[in-house]
PDB file of N, CA and C in Angstrom:
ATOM      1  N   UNK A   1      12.336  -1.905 -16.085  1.00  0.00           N
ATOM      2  CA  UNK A   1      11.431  -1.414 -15.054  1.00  0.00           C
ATOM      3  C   UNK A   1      11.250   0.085 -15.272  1.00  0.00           C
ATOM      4  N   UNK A   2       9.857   0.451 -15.269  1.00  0.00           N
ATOM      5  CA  UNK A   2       9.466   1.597 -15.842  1.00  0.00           C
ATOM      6  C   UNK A   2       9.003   1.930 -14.627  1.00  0.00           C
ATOM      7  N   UNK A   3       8.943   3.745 -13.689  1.00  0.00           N
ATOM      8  CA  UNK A   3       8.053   4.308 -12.987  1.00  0.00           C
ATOM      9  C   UNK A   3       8.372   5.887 -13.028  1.00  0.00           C
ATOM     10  N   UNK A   4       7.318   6.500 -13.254  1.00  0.00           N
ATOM     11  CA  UNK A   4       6.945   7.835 -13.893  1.00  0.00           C
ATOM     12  C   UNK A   4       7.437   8.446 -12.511  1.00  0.00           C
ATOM     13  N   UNK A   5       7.984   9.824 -12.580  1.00  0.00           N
ATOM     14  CA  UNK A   5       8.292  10.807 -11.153  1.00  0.00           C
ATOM     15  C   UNK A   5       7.100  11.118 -10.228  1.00  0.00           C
ATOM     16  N   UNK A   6       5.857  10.845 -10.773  1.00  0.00           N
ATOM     17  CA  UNK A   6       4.707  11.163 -10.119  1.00  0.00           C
ATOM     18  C   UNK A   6       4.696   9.433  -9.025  1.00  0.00           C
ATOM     19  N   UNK A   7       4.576   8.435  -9.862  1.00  0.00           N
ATOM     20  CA  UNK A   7       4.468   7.286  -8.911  1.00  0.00           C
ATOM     21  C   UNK A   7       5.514   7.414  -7.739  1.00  0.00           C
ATOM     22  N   UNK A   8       6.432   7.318  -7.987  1.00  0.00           N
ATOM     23  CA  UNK A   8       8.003   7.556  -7.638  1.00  0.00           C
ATOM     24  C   UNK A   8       7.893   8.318  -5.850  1.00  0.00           C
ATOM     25  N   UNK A   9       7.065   9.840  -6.316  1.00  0.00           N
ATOM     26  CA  UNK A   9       6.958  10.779  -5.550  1.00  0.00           C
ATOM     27  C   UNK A   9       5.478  10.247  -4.758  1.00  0.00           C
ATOM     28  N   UNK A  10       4.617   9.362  -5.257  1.00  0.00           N
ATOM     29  CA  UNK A  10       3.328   8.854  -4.155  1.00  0.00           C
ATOM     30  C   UNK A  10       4.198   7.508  -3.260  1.00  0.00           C
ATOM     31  N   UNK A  11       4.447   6.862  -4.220  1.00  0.00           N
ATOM     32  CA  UNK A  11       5.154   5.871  -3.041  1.00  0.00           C
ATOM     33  C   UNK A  11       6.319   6.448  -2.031  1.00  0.00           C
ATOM     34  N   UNK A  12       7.218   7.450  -2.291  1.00  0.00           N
ATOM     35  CA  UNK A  12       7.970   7.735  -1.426  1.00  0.00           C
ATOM     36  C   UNK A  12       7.484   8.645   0.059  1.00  0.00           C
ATOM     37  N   UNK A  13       6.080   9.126  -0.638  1.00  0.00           N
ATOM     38  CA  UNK A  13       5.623  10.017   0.646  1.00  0.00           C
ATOM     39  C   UNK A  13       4.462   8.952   1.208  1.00  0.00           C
ATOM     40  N   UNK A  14       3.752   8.522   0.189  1.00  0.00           N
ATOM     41  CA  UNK A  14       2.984   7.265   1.507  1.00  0.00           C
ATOM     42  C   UNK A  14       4.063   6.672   2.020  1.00  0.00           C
ATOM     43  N   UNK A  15       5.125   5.956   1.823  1.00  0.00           N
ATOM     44  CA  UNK A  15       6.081   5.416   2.807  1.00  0.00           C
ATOM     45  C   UNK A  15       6.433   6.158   3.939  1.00  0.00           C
ATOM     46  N   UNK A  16       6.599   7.787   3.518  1.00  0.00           N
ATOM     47  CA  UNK A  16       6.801   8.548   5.127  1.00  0.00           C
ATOM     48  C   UNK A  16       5.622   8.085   5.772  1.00  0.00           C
ATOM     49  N   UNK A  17       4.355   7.986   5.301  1.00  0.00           N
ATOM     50  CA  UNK A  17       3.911   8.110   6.530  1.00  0.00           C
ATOM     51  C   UNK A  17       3.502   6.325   7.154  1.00  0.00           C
ATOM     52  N   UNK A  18       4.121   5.442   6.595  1.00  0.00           N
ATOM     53  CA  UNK A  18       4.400   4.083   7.006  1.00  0.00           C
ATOM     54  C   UNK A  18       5.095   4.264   8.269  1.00  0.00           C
ATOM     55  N   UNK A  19       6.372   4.647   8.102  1.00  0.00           N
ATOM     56  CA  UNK A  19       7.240   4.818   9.204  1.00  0.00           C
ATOM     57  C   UNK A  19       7.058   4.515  10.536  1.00  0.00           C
ATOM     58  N   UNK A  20       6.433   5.876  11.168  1.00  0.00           N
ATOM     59  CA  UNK A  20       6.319   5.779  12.176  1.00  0.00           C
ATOM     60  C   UNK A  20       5.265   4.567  12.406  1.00  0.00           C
ATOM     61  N   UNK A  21       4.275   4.591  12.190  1.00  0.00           N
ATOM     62  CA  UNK A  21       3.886   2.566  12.555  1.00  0.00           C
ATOM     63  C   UNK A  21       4.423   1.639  11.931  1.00  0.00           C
ATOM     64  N   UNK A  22       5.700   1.465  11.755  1.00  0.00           N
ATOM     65  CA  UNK A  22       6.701   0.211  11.041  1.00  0.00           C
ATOM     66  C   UNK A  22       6.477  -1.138  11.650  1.00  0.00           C
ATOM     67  N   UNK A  23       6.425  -0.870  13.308  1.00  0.00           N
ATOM     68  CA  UNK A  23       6.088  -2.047  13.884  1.00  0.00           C
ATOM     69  C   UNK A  23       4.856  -2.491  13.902  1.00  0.00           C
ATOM     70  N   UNK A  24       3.880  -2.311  13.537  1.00  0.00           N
ATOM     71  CA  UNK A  24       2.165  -2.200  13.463  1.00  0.00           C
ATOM     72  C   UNK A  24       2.294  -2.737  12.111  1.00  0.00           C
ATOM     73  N   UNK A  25       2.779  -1.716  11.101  1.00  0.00           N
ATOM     74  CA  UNK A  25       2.494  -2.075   9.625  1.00  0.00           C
ATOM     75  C   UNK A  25       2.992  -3.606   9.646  1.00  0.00           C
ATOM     76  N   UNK A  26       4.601  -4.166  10.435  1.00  0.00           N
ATOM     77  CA  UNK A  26       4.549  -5.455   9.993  1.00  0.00           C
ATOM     78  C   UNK A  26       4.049  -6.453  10.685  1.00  0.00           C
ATOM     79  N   UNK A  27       3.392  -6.254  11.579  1.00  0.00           N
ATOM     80  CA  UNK A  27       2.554  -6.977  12.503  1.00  0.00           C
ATOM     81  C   UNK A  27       1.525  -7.421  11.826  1.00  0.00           C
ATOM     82  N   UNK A  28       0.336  -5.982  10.733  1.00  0.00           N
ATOM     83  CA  UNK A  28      -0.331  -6.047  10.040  1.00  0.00           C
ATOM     84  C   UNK A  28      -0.067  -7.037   8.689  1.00  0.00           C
ATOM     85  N   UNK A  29       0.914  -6.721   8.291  1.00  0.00           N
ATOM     86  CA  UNK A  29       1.424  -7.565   7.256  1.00  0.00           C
ATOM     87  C   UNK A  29       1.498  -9.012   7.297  1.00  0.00           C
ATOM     88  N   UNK A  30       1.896  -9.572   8.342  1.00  0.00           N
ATOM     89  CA  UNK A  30       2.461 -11.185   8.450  1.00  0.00           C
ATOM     90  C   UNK A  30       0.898 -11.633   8.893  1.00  0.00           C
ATOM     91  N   UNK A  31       0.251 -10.885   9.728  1.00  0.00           N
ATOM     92  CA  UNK A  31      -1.319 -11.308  10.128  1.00  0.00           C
ATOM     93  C   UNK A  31      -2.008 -11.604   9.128  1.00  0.00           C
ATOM     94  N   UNK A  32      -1.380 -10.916   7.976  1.00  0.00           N
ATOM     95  CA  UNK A  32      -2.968 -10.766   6.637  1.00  0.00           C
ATOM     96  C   UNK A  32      -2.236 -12.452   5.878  1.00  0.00           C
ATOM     97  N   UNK A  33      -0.535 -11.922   5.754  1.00  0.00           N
ATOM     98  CA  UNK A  33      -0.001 -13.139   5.159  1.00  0.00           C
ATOM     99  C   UNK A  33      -0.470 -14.394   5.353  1.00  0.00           C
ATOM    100  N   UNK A  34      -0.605 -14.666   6.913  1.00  0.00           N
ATOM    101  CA  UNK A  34      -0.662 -16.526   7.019  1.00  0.00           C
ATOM    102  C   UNK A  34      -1.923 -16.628   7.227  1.00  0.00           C
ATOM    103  N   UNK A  35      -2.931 -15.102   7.430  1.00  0.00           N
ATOM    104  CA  UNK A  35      -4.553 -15.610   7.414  1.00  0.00           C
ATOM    105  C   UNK A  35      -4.698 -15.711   5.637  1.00  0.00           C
ATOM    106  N   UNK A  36      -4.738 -15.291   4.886  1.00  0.00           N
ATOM    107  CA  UNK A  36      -4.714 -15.228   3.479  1.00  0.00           C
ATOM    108  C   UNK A  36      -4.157 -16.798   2.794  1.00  0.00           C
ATOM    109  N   UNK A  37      -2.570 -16.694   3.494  1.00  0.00           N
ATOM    110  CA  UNK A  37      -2.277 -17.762   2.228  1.00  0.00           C
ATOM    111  C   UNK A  37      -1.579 -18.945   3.451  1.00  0.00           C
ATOM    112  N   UNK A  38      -2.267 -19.195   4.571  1.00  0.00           N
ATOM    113  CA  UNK A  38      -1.999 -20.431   5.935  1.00  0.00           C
ATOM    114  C   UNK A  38      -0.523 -21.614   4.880  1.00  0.00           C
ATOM    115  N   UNK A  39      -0.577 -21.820   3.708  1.00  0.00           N
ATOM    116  CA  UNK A  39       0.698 -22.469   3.087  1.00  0.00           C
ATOM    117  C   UNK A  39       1.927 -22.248   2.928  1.00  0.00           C
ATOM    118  N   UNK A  40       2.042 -20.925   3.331  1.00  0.00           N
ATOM    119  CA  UNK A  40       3.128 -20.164   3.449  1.00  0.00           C
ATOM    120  C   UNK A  40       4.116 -19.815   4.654  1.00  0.00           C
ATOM    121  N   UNK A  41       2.918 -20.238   5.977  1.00  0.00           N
ATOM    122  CA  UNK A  41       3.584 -20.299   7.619  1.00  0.00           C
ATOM    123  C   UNK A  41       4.684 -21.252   7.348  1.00  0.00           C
ATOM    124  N   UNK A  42       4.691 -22.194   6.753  1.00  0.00           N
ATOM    125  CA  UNK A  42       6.014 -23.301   7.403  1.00  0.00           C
ATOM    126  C   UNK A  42       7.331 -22.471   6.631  1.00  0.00           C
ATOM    127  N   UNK A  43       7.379 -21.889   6.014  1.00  0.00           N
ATOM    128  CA  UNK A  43       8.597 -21.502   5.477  1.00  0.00           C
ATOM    129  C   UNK A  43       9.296 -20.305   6.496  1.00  0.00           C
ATOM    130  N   UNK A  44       8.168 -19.900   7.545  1.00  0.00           N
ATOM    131  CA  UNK A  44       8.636 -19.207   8.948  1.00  0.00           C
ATOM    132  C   UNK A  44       8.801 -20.232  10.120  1.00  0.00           C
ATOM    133  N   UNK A  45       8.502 -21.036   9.962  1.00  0.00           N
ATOM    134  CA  UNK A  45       8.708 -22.157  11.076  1.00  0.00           C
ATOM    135  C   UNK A  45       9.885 -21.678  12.257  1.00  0.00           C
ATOM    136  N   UNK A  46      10.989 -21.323  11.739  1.00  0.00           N
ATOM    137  CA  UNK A  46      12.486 -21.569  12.447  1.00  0.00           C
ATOM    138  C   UNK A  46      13.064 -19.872  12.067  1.00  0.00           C
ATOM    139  N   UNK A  47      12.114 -19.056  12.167  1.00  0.00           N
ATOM    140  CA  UNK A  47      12.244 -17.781  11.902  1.00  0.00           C
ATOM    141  C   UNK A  47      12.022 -17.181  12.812  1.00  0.00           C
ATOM    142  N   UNK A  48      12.771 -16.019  13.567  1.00  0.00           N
ATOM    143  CA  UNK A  48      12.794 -15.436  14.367  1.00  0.00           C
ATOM    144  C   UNK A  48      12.144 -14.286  14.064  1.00  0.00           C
ATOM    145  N   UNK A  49      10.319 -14.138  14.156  1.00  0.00           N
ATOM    146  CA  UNK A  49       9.404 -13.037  13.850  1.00  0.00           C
ATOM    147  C   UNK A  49       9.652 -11.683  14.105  1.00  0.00           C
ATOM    148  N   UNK A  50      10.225 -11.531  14.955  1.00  0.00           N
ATOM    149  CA  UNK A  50      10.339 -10.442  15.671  1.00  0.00           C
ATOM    150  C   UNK A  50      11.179  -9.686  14.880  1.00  0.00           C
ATOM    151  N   UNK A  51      12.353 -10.222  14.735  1.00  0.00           N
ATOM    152  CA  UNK A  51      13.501  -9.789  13.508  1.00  0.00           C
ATOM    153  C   UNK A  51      13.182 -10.077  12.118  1.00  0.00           C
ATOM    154  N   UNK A  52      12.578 -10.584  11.952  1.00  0.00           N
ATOM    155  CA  UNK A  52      11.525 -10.821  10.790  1.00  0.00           C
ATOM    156  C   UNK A  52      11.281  -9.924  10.221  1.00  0.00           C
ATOM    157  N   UNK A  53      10.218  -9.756  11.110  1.00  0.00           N
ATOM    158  CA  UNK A  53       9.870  -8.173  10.780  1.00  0.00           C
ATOM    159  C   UNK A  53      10.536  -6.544  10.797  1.00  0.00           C
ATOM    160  N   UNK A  54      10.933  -6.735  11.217  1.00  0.00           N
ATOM    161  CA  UNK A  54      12.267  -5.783  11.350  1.00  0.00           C
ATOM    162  C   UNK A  54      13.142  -5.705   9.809  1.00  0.00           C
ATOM    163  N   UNK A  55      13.385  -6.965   9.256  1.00  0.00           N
ATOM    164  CA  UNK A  55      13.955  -7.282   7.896  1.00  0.00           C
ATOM    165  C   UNK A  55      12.958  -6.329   7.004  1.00  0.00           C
ATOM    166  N   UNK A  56      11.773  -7.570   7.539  1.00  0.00           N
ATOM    167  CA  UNK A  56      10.901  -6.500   6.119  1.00  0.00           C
ATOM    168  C   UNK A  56      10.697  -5.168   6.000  1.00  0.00           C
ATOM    169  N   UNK A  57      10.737  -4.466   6.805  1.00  0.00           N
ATOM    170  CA  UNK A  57      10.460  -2.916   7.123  1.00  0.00           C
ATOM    171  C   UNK A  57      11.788  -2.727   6.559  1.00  0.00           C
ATOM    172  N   UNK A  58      12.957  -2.913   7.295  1.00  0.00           N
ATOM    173  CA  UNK A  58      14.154  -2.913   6.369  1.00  0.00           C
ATOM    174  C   UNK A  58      14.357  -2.429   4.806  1.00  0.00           C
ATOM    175  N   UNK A  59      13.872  -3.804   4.639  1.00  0.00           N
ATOM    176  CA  UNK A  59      14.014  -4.299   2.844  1.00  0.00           C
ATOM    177  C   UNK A  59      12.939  -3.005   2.381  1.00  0.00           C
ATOM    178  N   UNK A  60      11.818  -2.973   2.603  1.00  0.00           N
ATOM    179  CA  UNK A  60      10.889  -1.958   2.228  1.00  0.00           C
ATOM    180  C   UNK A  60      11.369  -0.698   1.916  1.00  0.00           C
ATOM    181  N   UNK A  61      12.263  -0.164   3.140  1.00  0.00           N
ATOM    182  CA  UNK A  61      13.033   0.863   3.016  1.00  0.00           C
ATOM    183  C   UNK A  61      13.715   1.253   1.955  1.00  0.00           C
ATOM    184  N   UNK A  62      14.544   0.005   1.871  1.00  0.00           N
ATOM    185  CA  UNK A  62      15.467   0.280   0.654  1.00  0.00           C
ATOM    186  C   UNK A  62      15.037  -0.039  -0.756  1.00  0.00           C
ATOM    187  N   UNK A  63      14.188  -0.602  -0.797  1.00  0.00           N
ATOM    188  CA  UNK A  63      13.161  -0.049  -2.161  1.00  0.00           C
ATOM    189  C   UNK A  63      12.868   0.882  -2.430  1.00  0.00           C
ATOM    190  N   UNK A  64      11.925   1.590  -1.324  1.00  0.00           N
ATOM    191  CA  UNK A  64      11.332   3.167  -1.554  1.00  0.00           C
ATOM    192  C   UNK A  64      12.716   4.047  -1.724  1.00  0.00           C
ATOM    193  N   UNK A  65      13.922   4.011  -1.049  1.00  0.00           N
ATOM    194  CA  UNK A  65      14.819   4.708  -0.945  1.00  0.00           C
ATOM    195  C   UNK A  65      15.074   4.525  -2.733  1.00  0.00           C
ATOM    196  N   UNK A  66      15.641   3.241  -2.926  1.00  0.00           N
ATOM    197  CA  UNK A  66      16.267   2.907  -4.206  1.00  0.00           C
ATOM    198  C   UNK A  66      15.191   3.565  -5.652  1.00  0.00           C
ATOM    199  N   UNK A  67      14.390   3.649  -5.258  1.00  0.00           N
ATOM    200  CA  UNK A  67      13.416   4.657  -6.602  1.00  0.00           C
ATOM    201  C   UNK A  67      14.458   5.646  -7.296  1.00  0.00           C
ATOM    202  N   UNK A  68      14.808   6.261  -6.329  1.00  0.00           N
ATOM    203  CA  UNK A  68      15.755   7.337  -6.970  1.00  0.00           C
ATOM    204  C   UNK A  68      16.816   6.697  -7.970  1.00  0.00           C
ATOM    205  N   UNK A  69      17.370   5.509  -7.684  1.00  0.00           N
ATOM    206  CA  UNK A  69      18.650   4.925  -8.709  1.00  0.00           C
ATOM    207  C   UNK A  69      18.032   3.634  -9.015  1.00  0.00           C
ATOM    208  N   UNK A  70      17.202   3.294  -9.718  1.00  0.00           N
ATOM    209  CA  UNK A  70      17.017   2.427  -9.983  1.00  0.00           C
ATOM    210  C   UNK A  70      17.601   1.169 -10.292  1.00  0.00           C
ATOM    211  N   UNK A  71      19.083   1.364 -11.484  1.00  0.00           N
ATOM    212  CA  UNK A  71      19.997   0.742 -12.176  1.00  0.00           C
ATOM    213  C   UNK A  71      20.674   0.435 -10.792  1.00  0.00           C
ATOM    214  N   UNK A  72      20.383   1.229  -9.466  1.00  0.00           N
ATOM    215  CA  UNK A  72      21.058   0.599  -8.130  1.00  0.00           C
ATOM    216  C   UNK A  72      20.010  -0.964  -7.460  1.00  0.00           C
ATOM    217  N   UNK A  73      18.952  -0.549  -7.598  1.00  0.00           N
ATOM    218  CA  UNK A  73      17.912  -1.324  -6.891  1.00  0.00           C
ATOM    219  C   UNK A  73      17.882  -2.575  -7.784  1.00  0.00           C
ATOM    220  N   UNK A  74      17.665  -2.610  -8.927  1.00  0.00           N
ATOM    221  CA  UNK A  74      17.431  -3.670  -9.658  1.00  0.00           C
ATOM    222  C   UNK A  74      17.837  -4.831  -9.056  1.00  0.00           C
ATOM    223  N   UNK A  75      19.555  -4.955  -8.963  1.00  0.00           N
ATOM    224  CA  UNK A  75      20.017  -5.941  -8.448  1.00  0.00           C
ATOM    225  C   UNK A  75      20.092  -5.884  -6.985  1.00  0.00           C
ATOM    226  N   UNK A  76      19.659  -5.189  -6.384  1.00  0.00           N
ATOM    227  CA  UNK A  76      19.429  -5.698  -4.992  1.00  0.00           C
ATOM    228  C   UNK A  76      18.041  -6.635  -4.802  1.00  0.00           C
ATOM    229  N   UNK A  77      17.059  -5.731  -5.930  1.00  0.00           N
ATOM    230  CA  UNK A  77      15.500  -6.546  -5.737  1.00  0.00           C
ATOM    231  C   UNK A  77      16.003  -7.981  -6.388  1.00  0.00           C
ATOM    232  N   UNK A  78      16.864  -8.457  -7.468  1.00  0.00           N
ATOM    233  CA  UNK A  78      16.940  -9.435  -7.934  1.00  0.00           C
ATOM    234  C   UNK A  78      17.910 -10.523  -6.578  1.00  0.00           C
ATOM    235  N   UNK A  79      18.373 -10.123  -5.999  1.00  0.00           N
ATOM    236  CA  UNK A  79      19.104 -10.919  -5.073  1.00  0.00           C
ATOM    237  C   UNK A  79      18.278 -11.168  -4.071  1.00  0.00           C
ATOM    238  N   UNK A  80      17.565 -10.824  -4.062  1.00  0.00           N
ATOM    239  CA  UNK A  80      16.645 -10.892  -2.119  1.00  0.00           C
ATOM    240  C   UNK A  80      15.833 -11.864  -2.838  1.00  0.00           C
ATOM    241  N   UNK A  81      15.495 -11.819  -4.328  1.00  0.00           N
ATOM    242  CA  UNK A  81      14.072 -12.558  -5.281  1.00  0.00           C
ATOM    243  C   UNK A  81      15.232 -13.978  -5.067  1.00  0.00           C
ATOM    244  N   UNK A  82      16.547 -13.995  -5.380  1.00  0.00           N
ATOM    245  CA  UNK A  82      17.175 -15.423  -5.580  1.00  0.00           C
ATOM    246  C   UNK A  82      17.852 -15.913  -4.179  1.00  0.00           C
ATOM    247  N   UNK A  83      17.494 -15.448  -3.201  1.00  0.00           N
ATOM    248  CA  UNK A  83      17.381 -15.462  -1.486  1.00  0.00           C
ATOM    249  C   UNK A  83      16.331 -16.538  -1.378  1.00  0.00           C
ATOM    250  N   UNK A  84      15.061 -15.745  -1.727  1.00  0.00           N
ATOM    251  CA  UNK A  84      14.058 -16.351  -1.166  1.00  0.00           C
ATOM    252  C   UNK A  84      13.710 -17.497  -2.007  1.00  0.00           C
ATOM    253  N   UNK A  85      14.073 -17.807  -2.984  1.00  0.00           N
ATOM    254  CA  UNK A  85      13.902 -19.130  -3.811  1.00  0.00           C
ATOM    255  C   UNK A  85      14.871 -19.775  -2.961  1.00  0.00           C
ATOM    256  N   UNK A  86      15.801 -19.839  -2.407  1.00  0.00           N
ATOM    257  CA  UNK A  86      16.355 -20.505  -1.193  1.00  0.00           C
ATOM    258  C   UNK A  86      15.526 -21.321   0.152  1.00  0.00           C
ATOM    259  N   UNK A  87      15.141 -20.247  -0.043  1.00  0.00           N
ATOM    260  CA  UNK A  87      13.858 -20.102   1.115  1.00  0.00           C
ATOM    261  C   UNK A  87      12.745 -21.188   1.484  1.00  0.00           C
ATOM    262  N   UNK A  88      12.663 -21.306  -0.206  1.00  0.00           N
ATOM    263  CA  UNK A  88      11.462 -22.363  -0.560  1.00  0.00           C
ATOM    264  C   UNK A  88      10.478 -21.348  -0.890  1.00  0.00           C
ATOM    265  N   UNK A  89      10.167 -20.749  -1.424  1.00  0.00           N
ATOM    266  CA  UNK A  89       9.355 -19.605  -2.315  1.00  0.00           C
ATOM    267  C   UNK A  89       9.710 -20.495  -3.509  1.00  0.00           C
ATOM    268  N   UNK A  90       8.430 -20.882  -4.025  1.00  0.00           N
ATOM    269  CA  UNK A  90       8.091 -21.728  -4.926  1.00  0.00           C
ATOM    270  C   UNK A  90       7.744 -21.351  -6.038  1.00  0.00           C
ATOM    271  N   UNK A  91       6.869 -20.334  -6.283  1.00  0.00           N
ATOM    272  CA  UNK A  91       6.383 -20.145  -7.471  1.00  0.00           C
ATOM    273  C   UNK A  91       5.312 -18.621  -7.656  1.00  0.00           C
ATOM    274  N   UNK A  92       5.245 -18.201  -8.250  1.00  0.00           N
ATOM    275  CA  UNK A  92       4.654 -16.460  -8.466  1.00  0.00           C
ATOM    276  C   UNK A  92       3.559 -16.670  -7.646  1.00  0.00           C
ATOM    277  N   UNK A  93       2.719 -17.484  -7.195  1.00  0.00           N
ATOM    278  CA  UNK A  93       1.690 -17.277  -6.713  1.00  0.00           C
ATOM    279  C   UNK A  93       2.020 -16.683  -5.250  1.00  0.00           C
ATOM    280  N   UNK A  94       3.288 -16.645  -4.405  1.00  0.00           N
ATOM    281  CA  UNK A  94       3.702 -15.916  -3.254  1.00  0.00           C
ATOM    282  C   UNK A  94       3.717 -14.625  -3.476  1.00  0.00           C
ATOM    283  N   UNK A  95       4.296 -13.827  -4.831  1.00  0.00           N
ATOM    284  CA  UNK A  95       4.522 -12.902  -4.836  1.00  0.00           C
ATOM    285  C   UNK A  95       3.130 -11.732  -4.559  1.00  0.00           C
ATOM    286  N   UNK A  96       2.217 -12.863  -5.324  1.00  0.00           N
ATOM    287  CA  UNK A  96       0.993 -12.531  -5.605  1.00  0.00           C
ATOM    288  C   UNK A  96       0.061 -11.753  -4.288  1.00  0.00           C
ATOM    289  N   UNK A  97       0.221 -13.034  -3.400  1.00  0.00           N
ATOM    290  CA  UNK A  97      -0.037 -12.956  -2.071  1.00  0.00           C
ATOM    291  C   UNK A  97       0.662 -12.336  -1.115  1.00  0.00           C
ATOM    292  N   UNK A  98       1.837 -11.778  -1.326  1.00  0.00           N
ATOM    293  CA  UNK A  98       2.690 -10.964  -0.793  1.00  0.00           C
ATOM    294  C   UNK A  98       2.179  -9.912  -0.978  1.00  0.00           C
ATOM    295  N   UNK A  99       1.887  -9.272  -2.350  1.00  0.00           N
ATOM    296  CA  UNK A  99       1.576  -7.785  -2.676  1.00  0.00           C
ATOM    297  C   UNK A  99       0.285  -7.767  -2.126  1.00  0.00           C
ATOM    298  N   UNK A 100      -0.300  -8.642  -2.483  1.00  0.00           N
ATOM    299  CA  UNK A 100      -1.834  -8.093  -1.812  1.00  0.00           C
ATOM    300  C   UNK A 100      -1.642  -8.086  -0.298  1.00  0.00           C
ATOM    301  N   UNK A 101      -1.553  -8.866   0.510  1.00  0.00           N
ATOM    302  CA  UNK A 101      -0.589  -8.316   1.913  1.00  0.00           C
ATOM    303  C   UNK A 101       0.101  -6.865   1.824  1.00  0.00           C
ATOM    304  N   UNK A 102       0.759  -6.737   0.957  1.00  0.00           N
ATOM    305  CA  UNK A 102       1.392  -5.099   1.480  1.00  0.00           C
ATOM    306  C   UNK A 102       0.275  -4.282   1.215  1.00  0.00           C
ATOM    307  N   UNK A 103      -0.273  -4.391   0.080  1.00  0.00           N
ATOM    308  CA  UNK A 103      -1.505  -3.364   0.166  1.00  0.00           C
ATOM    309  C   UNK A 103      -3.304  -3.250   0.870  1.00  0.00           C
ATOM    310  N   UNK A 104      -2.991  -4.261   1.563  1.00  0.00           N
ATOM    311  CA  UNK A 104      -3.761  -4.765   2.893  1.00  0.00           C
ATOM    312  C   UNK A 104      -3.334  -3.475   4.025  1.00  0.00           C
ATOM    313  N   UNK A 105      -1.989  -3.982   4.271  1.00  0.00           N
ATOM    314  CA  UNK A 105      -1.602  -3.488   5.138  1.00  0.00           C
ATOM    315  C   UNK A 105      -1.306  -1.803   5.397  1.00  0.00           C
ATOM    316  N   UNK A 106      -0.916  -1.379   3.769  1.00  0.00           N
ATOM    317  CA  UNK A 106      -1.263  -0.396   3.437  1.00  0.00           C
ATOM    318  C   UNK A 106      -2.514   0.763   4.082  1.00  0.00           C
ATOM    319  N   UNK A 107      -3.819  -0.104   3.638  1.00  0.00           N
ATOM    320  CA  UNK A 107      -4.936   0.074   3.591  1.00  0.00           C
ATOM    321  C   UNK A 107      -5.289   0.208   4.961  1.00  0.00           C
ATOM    322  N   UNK A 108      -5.296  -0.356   5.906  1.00  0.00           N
ATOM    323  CA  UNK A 108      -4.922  -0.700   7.403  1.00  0.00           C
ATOM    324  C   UNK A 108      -4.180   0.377   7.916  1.00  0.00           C
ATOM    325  N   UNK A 109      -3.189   0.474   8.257  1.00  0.00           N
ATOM    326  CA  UNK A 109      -2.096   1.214   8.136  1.00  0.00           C
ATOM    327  C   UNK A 109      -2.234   2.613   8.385  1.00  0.00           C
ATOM    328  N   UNK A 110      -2.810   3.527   7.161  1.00  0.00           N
ATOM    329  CA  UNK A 110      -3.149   4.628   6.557  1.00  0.00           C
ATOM    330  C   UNK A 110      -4.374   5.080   6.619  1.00  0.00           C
ATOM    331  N   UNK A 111      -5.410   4.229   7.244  1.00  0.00           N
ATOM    332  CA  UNK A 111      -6.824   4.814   7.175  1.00  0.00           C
ATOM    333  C   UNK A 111      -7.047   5.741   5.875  1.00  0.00           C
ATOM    334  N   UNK A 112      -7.347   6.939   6.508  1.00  0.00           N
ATOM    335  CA  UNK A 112      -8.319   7.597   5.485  1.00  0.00           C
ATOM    336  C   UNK A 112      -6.733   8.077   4.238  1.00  0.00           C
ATOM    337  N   UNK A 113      -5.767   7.892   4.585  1.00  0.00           N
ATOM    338  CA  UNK A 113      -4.791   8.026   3.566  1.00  0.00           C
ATOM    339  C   UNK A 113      -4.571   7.837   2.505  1.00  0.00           C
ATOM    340  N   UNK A 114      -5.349   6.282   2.375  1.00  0.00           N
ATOM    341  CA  UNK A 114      -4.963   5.198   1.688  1.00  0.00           C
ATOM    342  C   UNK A 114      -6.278   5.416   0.479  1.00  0.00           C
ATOM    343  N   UNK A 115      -5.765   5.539  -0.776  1.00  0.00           N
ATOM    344  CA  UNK A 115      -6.628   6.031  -1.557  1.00  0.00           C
ATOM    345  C   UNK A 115      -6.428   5.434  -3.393  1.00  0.00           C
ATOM    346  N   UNK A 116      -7.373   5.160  -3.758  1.00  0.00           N
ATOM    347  CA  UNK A 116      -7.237   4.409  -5.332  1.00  0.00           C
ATOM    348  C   UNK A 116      -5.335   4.681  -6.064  1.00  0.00           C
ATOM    349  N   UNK A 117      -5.389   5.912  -5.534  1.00  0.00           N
ATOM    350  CA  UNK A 117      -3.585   6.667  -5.963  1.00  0.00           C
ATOM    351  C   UNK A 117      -2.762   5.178  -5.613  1.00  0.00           C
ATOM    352  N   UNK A 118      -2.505   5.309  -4.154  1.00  0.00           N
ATOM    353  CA  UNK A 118      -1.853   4.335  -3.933  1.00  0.00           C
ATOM    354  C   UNK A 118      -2.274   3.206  -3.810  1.00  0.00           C
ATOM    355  N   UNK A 119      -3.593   2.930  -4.189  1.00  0.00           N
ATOM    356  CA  UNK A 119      -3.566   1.126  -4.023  1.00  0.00           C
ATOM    357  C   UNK A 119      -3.204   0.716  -5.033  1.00  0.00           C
ATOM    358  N   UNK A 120      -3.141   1.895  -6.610  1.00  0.00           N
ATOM    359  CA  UNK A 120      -2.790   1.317  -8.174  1.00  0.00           C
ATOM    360  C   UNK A 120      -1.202   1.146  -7.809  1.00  0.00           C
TER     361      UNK A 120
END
């Protein structure tokens, strides 16, 4: 996993300004999720949304945080990836639909913020 100090330094400061709407951003997020990919709701069925979301903002965190040590993050991103194959996360096409969800939400999110920089 390759990312230059310049990416590094756009994702860590668009994430500041995620923050403070954390609860919005994942509100935004799960809205775009099950309008986008409706095949993906049953695997929330027996999921407590609320804390849900709370996780993901979470987990998000410690990505953007983990930039700095990467050789730290790796295996945390690889364990949450062999979590959710638990889960019933089936096959790359979630991931797919996941990212475009975050950068939905992004986009949303950030208004006039949100700019070709960070949607690459």
């Amino acid at each position: 996993m390759s990312i230059t100090i310049e990416q590094k330094k756009l994702v860590q400061t668009t994430w500041k300004s995620v923050l403070p709407i954390s609860d919005i951003a994942a509100d935004i997020f799960y809205d775009r999720l099950f309008e986008t990919a409706p095949n993906v709701a049953h695997l929330f069925d027996k999921v407590n949304m609320s804390k849900q979301k709370k996780h993901l903002m979470a987990t998000l965190n410690t990505a953007v945080q983990g930039l700095d040590n990467l050789d730290r993050l790796v295996p945390i991103l690889e364990h949450l990836g062999a979590r959710h194959q638990k889960y019933g996360v089936e096959n790359y096409d979630y991931y797919n639909v996941v990212g475009s969800a975050l950068l939905y939400t992004l986009e949303q999110g950030l208004g006039e913020e949100y700019n070709s920089d960070v949607a690459a």
